[in-house]
Protein backbone atom coordinates (compact mmCIF):
# COMPACT_ATOMS: atom_id res chain seq x y z
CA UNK A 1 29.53 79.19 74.29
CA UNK A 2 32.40 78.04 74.93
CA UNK A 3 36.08 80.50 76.38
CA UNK A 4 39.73 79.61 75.83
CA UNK A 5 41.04 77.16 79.19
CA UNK A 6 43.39 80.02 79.60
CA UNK A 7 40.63 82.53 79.63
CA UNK A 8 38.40 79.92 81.68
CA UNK A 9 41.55 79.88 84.25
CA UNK A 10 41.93 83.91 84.38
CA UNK A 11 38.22 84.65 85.61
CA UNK A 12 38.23 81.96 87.92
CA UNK A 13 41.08 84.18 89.67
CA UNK A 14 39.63 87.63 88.89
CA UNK A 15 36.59 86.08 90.96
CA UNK A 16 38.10 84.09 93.87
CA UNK A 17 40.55 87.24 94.60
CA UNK A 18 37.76 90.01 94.10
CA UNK A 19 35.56 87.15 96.27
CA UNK A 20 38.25 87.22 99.04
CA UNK A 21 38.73 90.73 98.97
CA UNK A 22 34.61 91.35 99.68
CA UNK A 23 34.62 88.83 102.36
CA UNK A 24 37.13 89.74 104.39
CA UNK A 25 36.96 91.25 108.01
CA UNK A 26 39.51 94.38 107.12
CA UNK A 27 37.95 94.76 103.71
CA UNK A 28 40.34 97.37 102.07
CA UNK A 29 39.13 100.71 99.68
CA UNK A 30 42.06 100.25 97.49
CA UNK A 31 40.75 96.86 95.93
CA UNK A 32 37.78 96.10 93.82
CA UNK A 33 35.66 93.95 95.93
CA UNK A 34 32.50 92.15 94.01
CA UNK A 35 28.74 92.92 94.47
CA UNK A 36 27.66 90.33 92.55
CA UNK A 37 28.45 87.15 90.05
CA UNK A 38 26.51 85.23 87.79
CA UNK A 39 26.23 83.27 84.88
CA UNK A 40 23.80 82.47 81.65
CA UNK A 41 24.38 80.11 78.88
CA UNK A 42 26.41 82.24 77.15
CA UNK A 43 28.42 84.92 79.28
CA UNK A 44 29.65 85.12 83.01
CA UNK A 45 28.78 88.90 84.59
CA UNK A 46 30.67 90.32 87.32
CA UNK A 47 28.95 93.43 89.50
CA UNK A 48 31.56 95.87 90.35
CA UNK A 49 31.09 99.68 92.35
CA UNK A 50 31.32 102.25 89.29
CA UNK A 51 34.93 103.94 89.11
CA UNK A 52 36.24 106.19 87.05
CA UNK A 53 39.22 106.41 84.76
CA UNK A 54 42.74 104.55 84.99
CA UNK A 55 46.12 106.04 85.58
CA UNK A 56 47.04 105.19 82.30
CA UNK A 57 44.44 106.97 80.83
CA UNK A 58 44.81 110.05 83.16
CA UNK A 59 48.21 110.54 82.28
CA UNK A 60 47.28 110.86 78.52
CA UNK A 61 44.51 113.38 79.50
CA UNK A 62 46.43 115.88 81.14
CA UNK A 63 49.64 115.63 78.94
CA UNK A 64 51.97 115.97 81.12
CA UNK A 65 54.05 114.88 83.89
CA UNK A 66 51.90 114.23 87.07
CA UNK A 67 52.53 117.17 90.14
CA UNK A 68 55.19 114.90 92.55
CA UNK A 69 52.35 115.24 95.44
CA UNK A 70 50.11 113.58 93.29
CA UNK A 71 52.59 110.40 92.40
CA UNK A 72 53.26 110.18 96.11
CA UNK A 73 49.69 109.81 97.02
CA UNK A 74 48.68 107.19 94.27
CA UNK A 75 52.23 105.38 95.09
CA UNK A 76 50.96 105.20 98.93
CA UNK A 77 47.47 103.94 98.42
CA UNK A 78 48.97 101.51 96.24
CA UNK A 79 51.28 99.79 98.58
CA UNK A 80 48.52 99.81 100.85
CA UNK A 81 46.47 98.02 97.89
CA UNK A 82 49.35 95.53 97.29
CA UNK A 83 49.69 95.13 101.60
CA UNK A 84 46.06 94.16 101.79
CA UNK A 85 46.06 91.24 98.82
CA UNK A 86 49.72 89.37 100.47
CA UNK A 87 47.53 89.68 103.56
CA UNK A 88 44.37 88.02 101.57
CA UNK A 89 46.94 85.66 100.31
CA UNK A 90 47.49 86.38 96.57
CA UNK A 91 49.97 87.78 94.84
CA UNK A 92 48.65 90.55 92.18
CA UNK A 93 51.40 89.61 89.17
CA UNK A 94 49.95 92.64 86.89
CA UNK A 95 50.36 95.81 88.07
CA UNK A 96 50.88 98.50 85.83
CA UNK A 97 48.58 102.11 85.51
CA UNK A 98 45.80 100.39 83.27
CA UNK A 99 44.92 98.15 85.72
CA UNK A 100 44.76 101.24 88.69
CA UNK A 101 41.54 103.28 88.92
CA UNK A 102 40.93 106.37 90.28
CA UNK A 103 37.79 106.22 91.68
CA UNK A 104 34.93 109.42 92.54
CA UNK A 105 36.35 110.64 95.42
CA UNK A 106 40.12 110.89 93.43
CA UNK A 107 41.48 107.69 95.28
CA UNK A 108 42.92 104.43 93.69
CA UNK A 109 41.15 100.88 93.25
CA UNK A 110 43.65 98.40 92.13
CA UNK A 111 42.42 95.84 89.59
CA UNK A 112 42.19 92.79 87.16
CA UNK A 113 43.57 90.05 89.28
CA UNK A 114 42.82 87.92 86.23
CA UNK A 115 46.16 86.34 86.74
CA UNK A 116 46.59 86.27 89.98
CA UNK A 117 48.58 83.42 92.13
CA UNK A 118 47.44 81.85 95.38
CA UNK A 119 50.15 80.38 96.88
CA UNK A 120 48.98 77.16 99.68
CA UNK A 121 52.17 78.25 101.88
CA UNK A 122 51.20 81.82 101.91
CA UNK A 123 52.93 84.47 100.46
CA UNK A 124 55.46 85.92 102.68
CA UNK A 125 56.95 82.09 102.13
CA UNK A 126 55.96 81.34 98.84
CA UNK A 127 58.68 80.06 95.81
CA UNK A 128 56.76 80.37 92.71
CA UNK A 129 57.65 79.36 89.08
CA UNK A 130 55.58 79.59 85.77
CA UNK A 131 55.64 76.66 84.36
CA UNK A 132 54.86 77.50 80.16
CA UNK A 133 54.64 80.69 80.05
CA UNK A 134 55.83 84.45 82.31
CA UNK A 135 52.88 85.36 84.44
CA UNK A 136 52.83 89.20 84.03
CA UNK A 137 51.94 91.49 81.18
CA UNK A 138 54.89 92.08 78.33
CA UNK A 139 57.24 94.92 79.38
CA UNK A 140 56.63 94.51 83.31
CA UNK A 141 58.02 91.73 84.51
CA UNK A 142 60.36 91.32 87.43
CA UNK A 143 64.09 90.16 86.38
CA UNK A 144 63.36 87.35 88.28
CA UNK A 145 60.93 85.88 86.18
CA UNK A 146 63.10 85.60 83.62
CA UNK A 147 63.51 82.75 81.93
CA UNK A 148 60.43 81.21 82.55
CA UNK A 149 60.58 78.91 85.08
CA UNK A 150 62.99 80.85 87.43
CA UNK A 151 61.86 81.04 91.32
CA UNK A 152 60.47 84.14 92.19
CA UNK A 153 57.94 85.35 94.99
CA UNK A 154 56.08 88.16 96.37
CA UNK A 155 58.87 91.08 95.74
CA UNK A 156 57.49 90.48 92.03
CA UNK A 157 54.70 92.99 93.21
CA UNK A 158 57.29 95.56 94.42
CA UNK A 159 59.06 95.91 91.42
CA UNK A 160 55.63 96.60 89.23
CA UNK A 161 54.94 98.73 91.98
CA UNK A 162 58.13 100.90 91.55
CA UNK A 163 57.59 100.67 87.87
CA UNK A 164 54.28 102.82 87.87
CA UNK A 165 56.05 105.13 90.17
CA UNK A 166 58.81 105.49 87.49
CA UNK A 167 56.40 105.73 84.60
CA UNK A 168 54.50 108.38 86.26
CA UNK A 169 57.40 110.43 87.13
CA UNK A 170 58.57 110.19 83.48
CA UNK A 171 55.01 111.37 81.93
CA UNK A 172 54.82 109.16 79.27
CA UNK A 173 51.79 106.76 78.09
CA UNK A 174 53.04 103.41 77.43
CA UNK A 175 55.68 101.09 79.58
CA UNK A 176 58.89 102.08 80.44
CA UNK A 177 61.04 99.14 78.48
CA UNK A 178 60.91 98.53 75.29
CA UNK A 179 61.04 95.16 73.07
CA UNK A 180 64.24 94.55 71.33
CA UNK A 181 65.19 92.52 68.42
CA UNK A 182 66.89 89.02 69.69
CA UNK A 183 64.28 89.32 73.11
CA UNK A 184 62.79 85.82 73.70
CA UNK A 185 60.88 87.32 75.90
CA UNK A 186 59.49 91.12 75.30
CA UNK A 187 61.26 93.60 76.67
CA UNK A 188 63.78 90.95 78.47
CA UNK A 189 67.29 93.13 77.55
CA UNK A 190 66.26 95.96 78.58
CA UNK A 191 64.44 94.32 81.73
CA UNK A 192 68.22 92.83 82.66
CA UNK A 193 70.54 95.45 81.08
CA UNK A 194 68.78 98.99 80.94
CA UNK A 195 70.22 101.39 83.11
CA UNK A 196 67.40 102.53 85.23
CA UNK A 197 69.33 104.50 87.93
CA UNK A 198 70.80 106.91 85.35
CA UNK A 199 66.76 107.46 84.09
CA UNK A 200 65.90 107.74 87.96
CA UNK A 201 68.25 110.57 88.35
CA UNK A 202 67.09 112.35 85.10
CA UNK A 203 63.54 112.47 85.79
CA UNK A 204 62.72 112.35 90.03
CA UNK A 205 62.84 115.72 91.50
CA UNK A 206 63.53 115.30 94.40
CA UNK A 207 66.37 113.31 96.78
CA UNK A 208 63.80 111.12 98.41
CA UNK A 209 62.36 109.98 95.41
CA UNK A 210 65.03 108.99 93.69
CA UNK A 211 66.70 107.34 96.48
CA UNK A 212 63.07 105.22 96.98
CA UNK A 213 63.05 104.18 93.13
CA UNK A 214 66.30 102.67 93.29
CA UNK A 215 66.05 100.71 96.32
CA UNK A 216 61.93 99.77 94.89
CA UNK A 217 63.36 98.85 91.34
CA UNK A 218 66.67 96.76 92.89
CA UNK A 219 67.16 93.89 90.15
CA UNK A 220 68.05 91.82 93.27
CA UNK A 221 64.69 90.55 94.76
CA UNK A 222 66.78 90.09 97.94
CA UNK A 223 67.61 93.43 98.29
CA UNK A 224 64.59 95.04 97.04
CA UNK A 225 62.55 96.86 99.18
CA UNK A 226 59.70 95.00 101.82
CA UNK A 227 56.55 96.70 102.23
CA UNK A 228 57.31 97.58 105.49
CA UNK A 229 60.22 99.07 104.68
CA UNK A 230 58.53 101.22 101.46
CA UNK A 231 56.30 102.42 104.77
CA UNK A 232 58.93 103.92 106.85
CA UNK A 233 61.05 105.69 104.00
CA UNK A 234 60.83 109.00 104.48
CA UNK A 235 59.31 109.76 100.20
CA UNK A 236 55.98 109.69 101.78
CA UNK A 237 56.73 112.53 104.14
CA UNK A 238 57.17 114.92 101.79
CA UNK A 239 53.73 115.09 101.46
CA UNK A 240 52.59 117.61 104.56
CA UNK A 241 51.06 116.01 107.47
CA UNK A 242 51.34 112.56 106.09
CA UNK A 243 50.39 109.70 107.95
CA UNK A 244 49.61 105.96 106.96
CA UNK A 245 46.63 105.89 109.50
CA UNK A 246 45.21 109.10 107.54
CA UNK A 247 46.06 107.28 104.12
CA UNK A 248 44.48 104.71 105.08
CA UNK A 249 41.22 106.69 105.41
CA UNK A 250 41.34 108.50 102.67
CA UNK A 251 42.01 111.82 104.51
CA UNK A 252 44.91 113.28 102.49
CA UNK A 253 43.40 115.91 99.72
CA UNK A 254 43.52 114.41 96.67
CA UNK A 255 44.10 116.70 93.09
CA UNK A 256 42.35 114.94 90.94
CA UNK A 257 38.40 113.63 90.55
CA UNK A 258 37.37 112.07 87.75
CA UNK A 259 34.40 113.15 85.96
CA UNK A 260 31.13 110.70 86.41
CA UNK A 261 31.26 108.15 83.06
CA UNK A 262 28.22 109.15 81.06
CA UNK A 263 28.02 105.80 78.83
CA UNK A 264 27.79 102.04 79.53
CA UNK A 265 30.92 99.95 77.70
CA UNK A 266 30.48 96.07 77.19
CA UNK A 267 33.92 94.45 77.28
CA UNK A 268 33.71 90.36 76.20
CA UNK A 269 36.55 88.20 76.71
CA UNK A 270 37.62 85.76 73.98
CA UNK A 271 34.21 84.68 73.82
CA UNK A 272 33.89 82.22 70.52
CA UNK A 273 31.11 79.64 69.57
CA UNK A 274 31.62 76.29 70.08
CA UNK A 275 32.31 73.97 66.96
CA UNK A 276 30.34 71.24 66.68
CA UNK A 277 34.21 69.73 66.62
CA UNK A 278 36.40 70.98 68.99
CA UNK A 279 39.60 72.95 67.18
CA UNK A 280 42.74 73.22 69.36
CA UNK A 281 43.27 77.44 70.04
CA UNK A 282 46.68 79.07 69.11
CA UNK A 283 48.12 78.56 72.20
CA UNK A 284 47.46 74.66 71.58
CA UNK A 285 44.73 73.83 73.74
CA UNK A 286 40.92 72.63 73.57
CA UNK A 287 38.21 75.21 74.69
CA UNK A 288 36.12 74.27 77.69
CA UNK A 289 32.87 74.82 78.91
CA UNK A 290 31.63 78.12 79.66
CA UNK A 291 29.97 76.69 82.71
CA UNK A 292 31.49 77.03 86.50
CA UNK A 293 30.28 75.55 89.65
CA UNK A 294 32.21 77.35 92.06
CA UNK A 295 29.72 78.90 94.53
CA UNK A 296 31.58 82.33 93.72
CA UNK A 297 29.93 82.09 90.16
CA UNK A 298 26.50 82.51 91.69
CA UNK A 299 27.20 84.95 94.72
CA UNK A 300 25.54 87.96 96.01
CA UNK A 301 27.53 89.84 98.77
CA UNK A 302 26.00 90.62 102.38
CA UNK A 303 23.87 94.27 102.15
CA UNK A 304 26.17 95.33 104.33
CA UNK A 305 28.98 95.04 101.85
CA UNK A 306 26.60 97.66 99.60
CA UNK A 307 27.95 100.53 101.70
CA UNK A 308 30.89 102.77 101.06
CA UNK A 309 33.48 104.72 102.71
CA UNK A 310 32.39 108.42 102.17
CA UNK A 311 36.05 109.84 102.55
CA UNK A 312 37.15 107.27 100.01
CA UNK A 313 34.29 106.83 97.45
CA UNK A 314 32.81 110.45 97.37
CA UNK A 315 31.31 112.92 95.11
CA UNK A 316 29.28 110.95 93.25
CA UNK A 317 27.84 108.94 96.18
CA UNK A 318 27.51 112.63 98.16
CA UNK A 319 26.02 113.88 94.83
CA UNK A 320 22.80 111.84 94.84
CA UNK A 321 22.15 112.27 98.55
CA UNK A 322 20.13 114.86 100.56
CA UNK A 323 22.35 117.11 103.58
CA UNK A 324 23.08 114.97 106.71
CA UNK A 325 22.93 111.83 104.68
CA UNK A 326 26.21 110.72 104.53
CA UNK A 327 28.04 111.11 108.51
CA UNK A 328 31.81 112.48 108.45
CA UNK A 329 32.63 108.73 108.09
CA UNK A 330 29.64 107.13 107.29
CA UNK A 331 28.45 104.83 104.40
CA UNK A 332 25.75 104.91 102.36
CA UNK A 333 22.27 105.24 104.85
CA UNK A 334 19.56 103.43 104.88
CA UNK A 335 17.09 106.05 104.05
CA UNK A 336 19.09 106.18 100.45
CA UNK A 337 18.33 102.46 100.29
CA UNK A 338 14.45 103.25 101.37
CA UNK A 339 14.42 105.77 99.14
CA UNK A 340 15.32 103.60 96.74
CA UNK A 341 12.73 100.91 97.12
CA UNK A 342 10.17 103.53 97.54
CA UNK A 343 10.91 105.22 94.44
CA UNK A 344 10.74 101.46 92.31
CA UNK A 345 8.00 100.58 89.97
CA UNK A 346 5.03 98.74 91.73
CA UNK A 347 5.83 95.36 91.19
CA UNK A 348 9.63 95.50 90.31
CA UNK A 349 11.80 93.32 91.69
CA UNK A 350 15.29 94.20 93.37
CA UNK A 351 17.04 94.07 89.69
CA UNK A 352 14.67 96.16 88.56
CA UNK A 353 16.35 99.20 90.72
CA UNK A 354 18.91 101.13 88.65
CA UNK A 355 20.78 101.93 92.06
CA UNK A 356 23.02 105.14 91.49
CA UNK A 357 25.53 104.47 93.41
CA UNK A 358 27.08 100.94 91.90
């Protein structure tokens, strides 16, 4: 089998970001870390923790605009989320409510860092260009992106951020601009030109918000909003007893949980066989090799890694386990993991186990 070099390029970052994120010391909630990676002759499998159902998703469920408290709490432990990969060292590039989970316990895993950009100067001091094409999905990209092979950095993240914020306010599926006829890019007029202060005043309730969606969604990069100063604005506050240390821990009540997904979905990526002759692809290059040698291809994370936060990935977790199980702030036990292997087939093998809680 054979994938696209585009393709081949996109799951190399998905895995060396979700790689980073499982090794490191501080490893955050908010990002989808990796249990396991491998590869066959045909596919390449990634082993994530089950979650539940995206924002974009969730907003089409309920039909309506989300409850302000609610926005404010997925906006918060998303610019923790978006903190914790600068401080890996990668800049996210494709943020946008289909690619933000809401997990068991009714808090958010950020995801698909399929194109993903790790800068070698780091990324507070990063200048980064695209060289052929904009690196961010149609309809989301920063100003600054545009036309392709402008400078931009980091601040690229903000602006998705306050995008999500907007689109959730507004309580509509779908992004917020909209291709127009002469765009070279899609969406670019109304990325440069639409008024977004005038639709920030229509639809944010309250004088906090709206004042923290302008300064978030500043055209300006220079002038747009830092992470540490999206920390000490006082929109957070408004929701009672608010604290970053208690966000952080997944200690502010959340409104919504996600029910438990009931099926199994198999989602292949550009996957084609390869011609005996290799055909250039529509994008005008060759296909390559499904084969990688990266250690992170074949990698199995420490058991340690296995456990969970129980005030951030609850309920489903709490669900399978006996009283006293699970500690105020403790991760998965290791009588759940004896109980486990006890309960196994004679004979099976560790893959074998259909562990509930991944």
């Amino acid at each position: 089998m054979v994938f696209d070099a585009f393709v081949h390029h996109n799951v190399r970052c998905e895995l060396t970001a979700m790689h980073a994120i499982t090794c490191s010391a501080d490893q955050s909630p908010f990002l989808t870390s990796l249990i396991s990676a491998f590869q066959d002759a045909d596919f390449c499998y990634a082993v994530m923790h089950l979650q539940g159902v995206d924002l974009s998703f969730h907003l089409a469920q309920i039909e309506r605009r989300m409850a302000t408290r609610e926005i404010i709490l997925y906006g918060a432990e998303l610019i923790l989320a978006i903190e914790a990969c600068h401080k890996l060292g990668f800049v996210h590039r494709d943020i946008k409510p289909a690619n933000i989970i809401v997990g068991p316990g009714g808090h958010i895993t950020l995801a698909d860092y399929s194109i993903a950009c790790f800068p070698k100067e780091g990324v507070e001091n990063a200048v980064i260009k695209d060289d052929e094409q904009v690196m961010a999905s149609g309809l989301t990209c920063a100003p600054e992106q545009l036309p392709v092979g402008n400078p931009y950095n980091y601040k690229v993240d903000i602006w998705t951020f306050g995008l999500v914020l907007l689109e959730l306010f507004i309580g509509e599926c779908g992004p917020y601009f909209r291709a127009t006829k002469g765009d070279v890019f899609p969406g670019e007029y109304e990325i440069l030109h639409r008024n977004i202060a005038r639709d920030v005043d229509l639809y944010v309730d309250t004088r906090a918000g709206r004042d923290f969606l302008k300064k978030v969604l500043e055209r300006d990069p220079e002038r747009r909003l830092s992470i540490e100063e999206i920390k000490a604005h006082p929109f957070f506050h408004e929701i009672d007893g608010f604290t970053w240390e208690k966000c952080a821990r997944g200690e502010i009540p959340v409104m919504f949980r996600p029910e438990r997904p009931t099926g199994i979905e198999r989602f292949v990526r550009n996957v084609v066989p390869r011609p005996e002759t290799p055909q250039l692809t529509a994008a005008g290059r060759y296909p390559v090799a499904l084969k990688f040698d990266d250690p992170i291809f074949d990698f199995h994370c420490a058991a340690d890694r296995l456990a969970v936060d129980a005030c951030i990935y609850t309920s489903w977790v709490s669900d399978e386990l006996e009283e006293g199980e699970v500690e105020a702030r403790g991760v998965v036990s290791d009588s759940l993991i004896a109980r486990a292997s006890s309960s196994a087939p004679q004979g099976s093998t560790e893959s074998d186990m259909d562990v509930e809680i991944l």
